[in-house]
N, C-alpha and C. Protein backbone atom coordinates (compact mmCIF):
# COMPACT_ATOMS: atom_id res chain seq x y z
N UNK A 1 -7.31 60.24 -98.53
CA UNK A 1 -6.75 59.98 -99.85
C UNK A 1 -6.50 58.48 -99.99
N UNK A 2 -6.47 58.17 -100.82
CA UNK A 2 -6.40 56.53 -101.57
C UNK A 2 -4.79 55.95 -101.81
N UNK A 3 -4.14 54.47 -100.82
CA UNK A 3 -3.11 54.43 -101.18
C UNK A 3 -3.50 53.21 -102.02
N UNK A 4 -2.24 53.14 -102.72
CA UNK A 4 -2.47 52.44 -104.32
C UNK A 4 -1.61 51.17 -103.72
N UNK A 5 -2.10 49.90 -103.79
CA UNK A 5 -1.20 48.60 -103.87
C UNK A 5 -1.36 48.10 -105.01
N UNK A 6 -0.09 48.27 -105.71
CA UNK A 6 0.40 47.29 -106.99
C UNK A 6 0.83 46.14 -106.20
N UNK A 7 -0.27 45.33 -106.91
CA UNK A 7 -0.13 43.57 -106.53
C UNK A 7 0.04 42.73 -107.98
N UNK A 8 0.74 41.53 -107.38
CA UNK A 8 0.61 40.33 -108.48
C UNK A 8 1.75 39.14 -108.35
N UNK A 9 2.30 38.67 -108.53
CA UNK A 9 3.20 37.48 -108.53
C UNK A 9 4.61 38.63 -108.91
N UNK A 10 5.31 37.50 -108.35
CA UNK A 10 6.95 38.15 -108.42
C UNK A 10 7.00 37.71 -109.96
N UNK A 11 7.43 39.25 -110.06
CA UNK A 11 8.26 39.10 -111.46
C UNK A 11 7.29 39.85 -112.29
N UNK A 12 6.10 40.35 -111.93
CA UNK A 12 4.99 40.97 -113.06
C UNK A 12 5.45 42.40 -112.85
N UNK A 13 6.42 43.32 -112.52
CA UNK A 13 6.59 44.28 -112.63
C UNK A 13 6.27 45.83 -111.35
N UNK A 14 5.74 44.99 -110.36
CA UNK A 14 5.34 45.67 -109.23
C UNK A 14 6.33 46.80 -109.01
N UNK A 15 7.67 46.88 -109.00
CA UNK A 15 8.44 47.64 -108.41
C UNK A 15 8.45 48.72 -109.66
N UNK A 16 8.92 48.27 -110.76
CA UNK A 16 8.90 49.27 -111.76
C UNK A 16 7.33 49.99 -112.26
N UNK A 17 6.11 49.88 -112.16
CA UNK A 17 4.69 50.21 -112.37
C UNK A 17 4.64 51.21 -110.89
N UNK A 18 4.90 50.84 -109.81
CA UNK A 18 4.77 50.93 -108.32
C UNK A 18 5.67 52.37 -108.40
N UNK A 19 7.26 52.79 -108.01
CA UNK A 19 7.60 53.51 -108.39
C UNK A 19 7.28 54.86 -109.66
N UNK A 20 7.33 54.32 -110.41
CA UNK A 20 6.73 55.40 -111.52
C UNK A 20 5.17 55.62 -111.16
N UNK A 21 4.34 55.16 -110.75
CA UNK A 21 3.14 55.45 -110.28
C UNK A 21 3.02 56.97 -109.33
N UNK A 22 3.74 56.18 -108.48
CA UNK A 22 3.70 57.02 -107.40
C UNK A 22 4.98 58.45 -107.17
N UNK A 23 5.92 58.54 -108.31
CA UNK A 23 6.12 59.65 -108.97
C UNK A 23 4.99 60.48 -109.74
N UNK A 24 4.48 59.61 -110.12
CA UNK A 24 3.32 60.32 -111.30
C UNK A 24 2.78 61.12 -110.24
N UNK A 25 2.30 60.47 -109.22
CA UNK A 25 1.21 61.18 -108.57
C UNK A 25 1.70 62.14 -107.73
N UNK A 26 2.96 61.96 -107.29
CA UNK A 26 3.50 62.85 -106.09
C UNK A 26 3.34 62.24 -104.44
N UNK A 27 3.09 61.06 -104.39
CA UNK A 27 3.16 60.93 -103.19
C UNK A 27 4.35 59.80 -102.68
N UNK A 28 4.57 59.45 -101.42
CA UNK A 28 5.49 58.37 -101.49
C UNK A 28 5.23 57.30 -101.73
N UNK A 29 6.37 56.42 -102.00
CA UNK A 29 6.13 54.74 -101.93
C UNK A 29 7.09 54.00 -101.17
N UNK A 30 6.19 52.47 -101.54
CA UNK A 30 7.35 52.07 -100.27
C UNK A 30 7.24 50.21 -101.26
N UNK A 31 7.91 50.05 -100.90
CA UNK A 31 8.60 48.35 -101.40
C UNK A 31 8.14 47.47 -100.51
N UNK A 32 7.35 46.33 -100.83
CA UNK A 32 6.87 45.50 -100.21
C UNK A 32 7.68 44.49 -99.11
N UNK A 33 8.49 44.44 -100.31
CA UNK A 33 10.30 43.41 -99.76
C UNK A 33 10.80 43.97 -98.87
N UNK A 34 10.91 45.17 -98.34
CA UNK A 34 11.16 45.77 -97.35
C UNK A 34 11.13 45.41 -95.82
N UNK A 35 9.31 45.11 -96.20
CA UNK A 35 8.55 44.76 -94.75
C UNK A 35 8.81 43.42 -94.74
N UNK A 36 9.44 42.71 -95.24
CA UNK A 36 9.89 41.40 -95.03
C UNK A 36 10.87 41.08 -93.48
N UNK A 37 10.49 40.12 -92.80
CA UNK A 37 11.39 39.82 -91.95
C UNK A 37 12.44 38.69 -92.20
N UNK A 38 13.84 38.80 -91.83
CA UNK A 38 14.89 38.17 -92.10
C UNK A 38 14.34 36.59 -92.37
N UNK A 39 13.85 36.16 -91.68
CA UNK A 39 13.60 34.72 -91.93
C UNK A 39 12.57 34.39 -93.22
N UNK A 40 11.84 35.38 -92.98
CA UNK A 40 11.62 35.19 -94.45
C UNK A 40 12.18 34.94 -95.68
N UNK A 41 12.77 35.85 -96.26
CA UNK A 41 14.02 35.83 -96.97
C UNK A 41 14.51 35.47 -96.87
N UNK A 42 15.23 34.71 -95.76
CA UNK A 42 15.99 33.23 -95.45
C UNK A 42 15.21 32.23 -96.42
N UNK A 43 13.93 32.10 -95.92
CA UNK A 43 13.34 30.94 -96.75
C UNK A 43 12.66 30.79 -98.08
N UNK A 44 12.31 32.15 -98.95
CA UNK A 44 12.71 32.70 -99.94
C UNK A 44 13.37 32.19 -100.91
N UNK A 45 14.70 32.66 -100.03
CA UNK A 45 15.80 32.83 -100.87
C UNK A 45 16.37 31.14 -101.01
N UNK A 46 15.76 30.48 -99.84
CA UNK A 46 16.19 28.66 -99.77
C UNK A 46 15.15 28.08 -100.86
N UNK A 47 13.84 29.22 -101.25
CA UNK A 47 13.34 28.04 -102.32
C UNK A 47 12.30 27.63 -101.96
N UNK A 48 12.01 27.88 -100.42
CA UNK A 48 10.55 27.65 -99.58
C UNK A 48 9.58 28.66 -99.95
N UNK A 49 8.63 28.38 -100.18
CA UNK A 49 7.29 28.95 -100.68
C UNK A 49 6.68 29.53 -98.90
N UNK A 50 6.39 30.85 -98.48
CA UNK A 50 6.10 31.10 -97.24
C UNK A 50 4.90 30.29 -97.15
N UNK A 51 4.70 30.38 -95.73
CA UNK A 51 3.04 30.33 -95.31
C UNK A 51 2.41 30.90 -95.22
N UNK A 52 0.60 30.93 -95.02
CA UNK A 52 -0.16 32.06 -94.50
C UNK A 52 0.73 32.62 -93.40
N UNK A 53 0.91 31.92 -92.27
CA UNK A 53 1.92 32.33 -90.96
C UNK A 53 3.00 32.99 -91.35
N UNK A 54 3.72 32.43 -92.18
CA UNK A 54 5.25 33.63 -92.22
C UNK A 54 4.41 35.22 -92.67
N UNK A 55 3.64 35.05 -93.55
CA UNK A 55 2.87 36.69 -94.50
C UNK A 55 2.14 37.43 -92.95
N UNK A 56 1.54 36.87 -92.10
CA UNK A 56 0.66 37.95 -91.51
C UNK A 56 1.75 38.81 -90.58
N UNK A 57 2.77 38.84 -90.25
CA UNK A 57 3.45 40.05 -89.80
C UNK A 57 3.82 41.05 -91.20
N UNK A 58 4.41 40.25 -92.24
CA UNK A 58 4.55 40.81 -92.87
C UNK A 58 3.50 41.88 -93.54
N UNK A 59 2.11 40.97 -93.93
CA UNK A 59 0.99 41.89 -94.06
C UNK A 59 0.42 42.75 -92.96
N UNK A 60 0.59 42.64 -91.89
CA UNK A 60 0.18 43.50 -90.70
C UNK A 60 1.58 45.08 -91.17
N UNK A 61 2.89 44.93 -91.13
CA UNK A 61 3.74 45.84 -91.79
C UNK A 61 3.29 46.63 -92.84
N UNK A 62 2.94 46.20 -93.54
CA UNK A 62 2.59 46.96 -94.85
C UNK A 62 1.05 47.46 -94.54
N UNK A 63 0.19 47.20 -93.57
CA UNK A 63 -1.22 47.82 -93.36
C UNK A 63 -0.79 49.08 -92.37
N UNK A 64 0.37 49.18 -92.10
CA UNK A 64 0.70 49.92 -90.66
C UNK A 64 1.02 50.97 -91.83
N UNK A 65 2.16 50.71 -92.51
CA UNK A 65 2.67 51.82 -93.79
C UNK A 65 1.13 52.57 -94.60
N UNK A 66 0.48 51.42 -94.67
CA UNK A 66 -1.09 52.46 -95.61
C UNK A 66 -1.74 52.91 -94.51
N UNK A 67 -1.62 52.53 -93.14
CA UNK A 67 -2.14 53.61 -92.06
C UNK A 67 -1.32 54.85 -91.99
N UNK A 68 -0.41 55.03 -91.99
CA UNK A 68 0.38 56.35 -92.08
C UNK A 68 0.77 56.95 -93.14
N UNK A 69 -0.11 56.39 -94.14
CA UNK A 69 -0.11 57.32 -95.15
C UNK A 69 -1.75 57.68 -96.09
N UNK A 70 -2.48 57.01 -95.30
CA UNK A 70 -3.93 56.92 -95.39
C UNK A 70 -4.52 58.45 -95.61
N UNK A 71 -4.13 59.93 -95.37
CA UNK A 71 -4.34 60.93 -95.39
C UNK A 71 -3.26 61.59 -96.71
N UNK A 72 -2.44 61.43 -96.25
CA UNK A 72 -1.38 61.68 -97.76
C UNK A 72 -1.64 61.21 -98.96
N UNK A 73 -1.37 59.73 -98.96
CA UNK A 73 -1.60 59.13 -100.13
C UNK A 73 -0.74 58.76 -100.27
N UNK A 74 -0.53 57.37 -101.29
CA UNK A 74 0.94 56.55 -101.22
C UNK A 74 0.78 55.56 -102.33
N UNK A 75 1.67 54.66 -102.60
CA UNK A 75 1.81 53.59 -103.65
C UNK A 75 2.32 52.47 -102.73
N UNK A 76 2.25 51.24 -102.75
CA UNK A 76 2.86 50.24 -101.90
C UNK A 76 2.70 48.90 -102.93
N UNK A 77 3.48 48.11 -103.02
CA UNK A 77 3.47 47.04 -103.70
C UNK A 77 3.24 46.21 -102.48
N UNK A 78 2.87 44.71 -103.18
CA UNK A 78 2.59 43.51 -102.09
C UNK A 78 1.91 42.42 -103.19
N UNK A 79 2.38 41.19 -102.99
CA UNK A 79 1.95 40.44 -103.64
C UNK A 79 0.27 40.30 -103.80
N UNK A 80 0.00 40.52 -102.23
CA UNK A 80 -1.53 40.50 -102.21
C UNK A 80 -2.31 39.27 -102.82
N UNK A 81 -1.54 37.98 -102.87
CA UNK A 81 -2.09 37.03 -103.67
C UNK A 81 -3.19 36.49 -103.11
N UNK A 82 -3.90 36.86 -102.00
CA UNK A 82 -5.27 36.27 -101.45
C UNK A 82 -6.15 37.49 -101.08
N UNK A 83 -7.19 37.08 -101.27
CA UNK A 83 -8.59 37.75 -100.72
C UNK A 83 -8.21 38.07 -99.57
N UNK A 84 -7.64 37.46 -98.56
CA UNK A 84 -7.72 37.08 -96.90
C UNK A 84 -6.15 38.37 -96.52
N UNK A 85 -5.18 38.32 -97.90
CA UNK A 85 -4.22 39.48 -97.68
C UNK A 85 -4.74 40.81 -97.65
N UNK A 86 -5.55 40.80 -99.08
CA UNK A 86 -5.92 41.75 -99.26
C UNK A 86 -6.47 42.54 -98.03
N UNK A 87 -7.49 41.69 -97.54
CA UNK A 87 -8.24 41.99 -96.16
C UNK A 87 -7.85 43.07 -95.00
N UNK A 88 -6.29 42.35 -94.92
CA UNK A 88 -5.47 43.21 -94.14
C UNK A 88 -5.09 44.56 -94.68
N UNK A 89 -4.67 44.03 -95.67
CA UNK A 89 -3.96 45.53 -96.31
C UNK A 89 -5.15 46.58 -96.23
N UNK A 90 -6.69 46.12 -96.54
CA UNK A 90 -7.52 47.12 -96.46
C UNK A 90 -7.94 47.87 -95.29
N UNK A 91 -7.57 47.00 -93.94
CA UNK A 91 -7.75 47.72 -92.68
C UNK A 91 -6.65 48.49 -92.58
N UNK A 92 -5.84 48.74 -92.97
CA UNK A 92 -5.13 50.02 -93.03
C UNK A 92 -5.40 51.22 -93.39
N UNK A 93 -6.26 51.15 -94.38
CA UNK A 93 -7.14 52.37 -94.83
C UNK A 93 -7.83 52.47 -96.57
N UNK A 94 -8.31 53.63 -96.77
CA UNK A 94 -8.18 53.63 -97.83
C UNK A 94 -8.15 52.75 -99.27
N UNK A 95 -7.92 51.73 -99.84
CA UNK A 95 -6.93 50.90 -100.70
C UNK A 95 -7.38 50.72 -101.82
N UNK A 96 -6.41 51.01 -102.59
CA UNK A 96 -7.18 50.84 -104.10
C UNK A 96 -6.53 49.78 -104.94
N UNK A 97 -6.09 48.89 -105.73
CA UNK A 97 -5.61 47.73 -105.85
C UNK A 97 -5.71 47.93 -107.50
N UNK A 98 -3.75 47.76 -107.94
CA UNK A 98 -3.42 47.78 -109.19
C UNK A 98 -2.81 46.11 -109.63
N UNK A 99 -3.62 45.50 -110.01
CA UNK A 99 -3.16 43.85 -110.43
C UNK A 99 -2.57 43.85 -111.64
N UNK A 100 -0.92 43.62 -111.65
CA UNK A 100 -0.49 43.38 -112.55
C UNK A 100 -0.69 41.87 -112.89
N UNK A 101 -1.41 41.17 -114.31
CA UNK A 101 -1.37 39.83 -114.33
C UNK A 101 -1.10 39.97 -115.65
N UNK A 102 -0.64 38.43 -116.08
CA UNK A 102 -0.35 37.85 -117.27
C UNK A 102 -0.09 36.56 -117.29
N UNK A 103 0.28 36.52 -118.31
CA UNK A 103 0.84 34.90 -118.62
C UNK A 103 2.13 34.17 -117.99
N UNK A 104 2.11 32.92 -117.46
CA UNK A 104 3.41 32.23 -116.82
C UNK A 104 4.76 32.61 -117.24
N UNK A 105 4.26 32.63 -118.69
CA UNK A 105 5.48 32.57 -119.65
C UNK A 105 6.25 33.40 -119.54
N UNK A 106 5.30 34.42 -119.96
CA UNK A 106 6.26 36.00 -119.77
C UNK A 106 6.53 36.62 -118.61
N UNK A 107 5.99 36.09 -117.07
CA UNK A 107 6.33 36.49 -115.95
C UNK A 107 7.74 35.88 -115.76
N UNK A 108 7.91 34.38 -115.93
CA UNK A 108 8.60 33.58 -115.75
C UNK A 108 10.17 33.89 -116.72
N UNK A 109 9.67 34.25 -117.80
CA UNK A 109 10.92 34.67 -118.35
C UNK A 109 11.45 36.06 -117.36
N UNK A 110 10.99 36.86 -117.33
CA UNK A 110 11.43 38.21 -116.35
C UNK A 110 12.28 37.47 -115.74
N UNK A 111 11.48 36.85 -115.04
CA UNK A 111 12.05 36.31 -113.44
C UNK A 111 13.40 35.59 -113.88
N UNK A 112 13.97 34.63 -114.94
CA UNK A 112 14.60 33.91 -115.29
C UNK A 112 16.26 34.86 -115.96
N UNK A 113 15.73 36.60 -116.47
CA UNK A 113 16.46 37.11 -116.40
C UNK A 113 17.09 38.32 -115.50
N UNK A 114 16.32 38.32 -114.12
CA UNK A 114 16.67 38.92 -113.21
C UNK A 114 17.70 38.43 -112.27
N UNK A 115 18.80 39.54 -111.92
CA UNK A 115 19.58 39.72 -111.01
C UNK A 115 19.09 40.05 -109.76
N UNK A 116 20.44 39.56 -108.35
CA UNK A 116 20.10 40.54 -107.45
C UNK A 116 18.85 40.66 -106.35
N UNK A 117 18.36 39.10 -106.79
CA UNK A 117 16.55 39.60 -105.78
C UNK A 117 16.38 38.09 -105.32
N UNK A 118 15.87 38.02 -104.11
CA UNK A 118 16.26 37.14 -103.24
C UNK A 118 14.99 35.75 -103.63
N UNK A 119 14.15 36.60 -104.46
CA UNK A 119 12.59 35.63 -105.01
C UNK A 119 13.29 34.46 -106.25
N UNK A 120 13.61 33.19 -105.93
CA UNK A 120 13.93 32.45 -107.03
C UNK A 120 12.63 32.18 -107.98
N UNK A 121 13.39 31.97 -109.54
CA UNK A 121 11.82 31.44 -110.19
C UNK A 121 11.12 30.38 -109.83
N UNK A 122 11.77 29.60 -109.22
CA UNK A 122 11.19 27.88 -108.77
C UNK A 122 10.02 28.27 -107.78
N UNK A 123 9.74 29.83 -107.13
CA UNK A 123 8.79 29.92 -106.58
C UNK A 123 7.38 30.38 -107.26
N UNK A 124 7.60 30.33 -108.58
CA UNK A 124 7.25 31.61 -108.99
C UNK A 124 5.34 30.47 -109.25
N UNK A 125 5.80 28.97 -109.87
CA UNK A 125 4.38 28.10 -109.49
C UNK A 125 3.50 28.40 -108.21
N UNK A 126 4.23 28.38 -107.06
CA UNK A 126 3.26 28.27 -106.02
C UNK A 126 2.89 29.81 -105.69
N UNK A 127 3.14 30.77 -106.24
CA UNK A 127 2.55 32.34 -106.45
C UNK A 127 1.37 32.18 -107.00
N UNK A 128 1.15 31.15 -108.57
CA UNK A 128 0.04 31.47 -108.86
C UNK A 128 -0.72 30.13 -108.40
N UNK A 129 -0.37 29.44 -108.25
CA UNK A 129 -1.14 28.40 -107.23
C UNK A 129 -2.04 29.22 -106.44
N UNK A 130 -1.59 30.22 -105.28
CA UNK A 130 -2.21 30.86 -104.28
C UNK A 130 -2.52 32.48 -104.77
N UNK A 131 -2.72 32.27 -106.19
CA UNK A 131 -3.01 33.78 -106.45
C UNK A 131 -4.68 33.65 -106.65
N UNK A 132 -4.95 34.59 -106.02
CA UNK A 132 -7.01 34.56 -106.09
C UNK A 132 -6.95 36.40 -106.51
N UNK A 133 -7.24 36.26 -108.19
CA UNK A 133 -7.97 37.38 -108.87
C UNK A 133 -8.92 38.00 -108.17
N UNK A 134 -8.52 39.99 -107.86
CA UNK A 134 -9.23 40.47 -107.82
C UNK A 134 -11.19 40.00 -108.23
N UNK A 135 -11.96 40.00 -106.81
CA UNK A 135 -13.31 39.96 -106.81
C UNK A 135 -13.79 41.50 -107.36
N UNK A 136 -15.07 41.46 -107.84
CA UNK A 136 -15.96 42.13 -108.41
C UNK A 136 -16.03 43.18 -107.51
N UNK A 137 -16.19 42.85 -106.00
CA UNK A 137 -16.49 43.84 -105.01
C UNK A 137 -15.50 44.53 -104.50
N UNK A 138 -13.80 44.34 -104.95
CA UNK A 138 -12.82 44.83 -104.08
C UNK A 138 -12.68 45.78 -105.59
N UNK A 139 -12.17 46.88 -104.78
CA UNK A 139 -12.14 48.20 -105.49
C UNK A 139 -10.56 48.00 -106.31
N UNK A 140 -10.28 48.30 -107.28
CA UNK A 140 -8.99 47.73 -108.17
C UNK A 140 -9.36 47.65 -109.84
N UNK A 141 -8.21 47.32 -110.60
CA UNK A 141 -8.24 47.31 -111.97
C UNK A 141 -6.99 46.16 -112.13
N UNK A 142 -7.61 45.80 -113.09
CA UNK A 142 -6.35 44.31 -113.66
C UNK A 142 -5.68 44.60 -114.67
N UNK A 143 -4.51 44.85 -114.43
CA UNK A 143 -3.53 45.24 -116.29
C UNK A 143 -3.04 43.85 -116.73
N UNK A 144 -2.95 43.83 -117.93
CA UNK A 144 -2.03 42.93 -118.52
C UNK A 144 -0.57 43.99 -118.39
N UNK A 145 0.07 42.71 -117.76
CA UNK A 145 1.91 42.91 -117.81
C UNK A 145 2.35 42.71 -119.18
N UNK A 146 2.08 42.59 -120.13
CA UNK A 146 2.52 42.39 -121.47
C UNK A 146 2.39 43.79 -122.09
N UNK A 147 1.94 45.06 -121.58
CA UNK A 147 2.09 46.35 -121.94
C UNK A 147 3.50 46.89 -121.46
N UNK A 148 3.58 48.06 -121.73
CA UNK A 148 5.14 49.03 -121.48
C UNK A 148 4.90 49.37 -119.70
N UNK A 149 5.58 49.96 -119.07
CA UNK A 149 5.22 49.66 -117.77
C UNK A 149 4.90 51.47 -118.07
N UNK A 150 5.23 52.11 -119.25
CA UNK A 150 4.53 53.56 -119.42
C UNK A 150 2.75 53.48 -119.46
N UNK A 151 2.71 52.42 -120.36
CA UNK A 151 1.08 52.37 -121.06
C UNK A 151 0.15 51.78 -119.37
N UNK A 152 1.17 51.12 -118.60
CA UNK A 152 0.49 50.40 -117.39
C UNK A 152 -0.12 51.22 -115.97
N UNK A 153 1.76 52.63 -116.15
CA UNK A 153 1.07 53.45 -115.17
C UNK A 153 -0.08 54.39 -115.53
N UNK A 154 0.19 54.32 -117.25
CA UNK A 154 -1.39 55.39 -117.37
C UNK A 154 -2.47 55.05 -117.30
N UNK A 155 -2.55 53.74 -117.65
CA UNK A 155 -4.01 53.05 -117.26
C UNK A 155 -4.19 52.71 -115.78
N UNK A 156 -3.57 52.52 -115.03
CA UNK A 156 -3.62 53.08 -113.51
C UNK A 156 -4.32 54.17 -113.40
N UNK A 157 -3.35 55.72 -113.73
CA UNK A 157 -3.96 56.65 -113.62
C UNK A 157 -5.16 57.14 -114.17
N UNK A 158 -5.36 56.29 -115.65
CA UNK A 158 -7.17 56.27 -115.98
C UNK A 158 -7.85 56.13 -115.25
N UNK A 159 -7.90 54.78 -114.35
CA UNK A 159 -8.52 54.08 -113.51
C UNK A 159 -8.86 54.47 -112.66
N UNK A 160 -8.19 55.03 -111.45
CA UNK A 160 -7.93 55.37 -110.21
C UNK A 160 -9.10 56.45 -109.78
N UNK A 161 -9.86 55.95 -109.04
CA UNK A 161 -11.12 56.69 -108.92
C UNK A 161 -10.97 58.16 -108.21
């Protein structure tokens, strides 16, 4: 069975699309932020933009979660902002890839009225700095975030082969 990664820059809606998704479908999910290690979020939350190096445990975490759920089926968020993430996440199994994208503006406002979450907006430039759009050949669909996050999980579920 096919686990679903809702990807895209902090603040495009991953957790709320991600969740209701994976209600829709009946299987579990899991939060990307999760698989974060403390120092991460230390540096995060200081305003530091990670490295490739801080992400590959983290992305190795979240390929381990779509390995154990590679037969079930699952939803997992992850920024997934590179080809080279993606990569990983796909040796886990399965992967089908939901890109929430849009405009600065309206990501950036989200982000500007969110509580509670350790991602400041001052990071939110070097997200799309290092964001590389779904290729032709990786299996996925691109929503605009400027829809209802209702109209987003159904076009997911259109999609979803």
């Amino acid at each position: 069975m096919t686990v679903v990664v809702v990807m895209g820059v902090s603040g495009s809606g991953k957790t709320t699309v991600g969740t209701a998704l994976a209600e829709a479908l009946g299987v579990a999910y899991a939060e990307a932020d999760s698989f974060h290690p403390k120092a991460n979020i230390e540096k995060m939350t200081a305003g530091t933009p990670l490295t490739d190096e801080d992400r590959w445990p983290w992305l190795d975490a979240i390929a381990g979660w779509i390995r154990e759920h590679d037969e079930s089926g699952g939803v997992v968020t992850s920024s997934a902002l590179k080809r080279r993430y993606r990569d990983v996440l796909r040796g886990g199994g399965d992967v089908w890839f939901v890109h929430l994208h849009g405009p600065r503006e309206v990501i950036a406002q989200r982000l500007s009225g969110r509580s509670g979450h350790f991602m400041p907006p001052s990071l939110l430039d070097s997200q799309f700095a290092d964001l590389e759009p779904l290729a032709d050949d990786e299996r996925g669909v691109v929503l605009d975030v400027t829809e209802s996050p209702e109209q987003l999980v159904q076009q997911a579920l259109d999609a979803l082969p």
